[in-house]
C-alpha atoms as a PDB file:
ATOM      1  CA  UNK A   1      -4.337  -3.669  11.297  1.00  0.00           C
ATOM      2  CA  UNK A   2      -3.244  -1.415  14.367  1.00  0.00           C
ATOM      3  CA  UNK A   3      -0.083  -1.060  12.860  1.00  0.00           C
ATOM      4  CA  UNK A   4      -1.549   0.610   9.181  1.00  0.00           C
ATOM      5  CA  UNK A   5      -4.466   3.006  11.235  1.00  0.00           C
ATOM      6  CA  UNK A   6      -1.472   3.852  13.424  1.00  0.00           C
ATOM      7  CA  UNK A   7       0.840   4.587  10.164  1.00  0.00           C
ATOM      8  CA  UNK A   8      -1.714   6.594   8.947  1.00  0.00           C
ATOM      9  CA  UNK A   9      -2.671   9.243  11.532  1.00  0.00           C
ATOM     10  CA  UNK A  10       0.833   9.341  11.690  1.00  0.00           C
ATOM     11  CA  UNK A  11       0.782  10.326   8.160  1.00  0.00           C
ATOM     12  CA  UNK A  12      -1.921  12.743   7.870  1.00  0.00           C
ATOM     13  CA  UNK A  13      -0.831  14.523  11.307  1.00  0.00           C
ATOM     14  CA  UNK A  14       2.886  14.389   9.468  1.00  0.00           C
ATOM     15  CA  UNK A  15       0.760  16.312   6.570  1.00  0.00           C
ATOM     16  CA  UNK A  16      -0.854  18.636   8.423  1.00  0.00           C
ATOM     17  CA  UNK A  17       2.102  19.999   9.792  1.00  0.00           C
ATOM     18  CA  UNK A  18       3.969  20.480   6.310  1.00  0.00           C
ATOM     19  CA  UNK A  19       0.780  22.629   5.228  1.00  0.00           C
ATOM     20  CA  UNK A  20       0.794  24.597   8.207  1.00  0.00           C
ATOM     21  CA  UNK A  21       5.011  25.115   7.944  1.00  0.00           C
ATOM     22  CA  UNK A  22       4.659  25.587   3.785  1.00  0.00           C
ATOM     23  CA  UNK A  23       2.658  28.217   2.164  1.00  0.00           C
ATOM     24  CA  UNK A  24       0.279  27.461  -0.866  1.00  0.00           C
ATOM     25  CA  UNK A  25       1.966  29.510  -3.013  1.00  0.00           C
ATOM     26  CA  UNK A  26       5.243  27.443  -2.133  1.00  0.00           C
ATOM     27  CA  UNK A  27       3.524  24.268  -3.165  1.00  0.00           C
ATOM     28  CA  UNK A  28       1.646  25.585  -5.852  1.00  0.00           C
ATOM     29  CA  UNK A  29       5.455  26.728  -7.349  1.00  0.00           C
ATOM     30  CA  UNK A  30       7.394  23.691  -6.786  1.00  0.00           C
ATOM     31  CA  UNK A  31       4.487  21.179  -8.569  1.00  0.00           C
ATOM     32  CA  UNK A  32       4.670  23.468 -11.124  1.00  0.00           C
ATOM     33  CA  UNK A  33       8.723  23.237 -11.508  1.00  0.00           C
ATOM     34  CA  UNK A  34       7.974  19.670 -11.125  1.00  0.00           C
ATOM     35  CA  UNK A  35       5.836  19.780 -14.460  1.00  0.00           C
ATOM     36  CA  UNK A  36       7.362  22.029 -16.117  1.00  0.00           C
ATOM     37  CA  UNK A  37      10.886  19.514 -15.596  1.00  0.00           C
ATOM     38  CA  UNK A  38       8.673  16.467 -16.536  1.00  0.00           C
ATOM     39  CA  UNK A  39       7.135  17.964 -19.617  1.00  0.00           C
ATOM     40  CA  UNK A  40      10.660  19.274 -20.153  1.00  0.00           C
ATOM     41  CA  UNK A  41      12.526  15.899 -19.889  1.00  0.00           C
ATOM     42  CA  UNK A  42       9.504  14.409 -22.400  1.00  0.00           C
ATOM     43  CA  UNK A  43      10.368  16.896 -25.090  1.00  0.00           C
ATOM     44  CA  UNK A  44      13.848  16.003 -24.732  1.00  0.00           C
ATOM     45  CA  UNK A  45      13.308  12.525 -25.585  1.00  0.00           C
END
């Protein structure tokens, strides 16, 4: 139980971090590459 509330402030501090190092506008950019490749490979099918 330690172990899992330990992973996880690990993981949010871990988050906080990348937002702080990555601009929105970064993020906002690659999840839209990453759609736009997903809808992409779905047409191809």
């Amino acid at each position: 139980m330690a172990k899992s509330r330990l992973h996880l402030s690990i993981d949010s501090n871990l988050h906080k971090e990348v937002r702080k190092r990555i601009p929105k506008r970064q993020i906002s950019a690659l999840v839209e590459e990453l759609l736009e490749r997903e809808l992409a490979g779905e047409f191809q099918r």
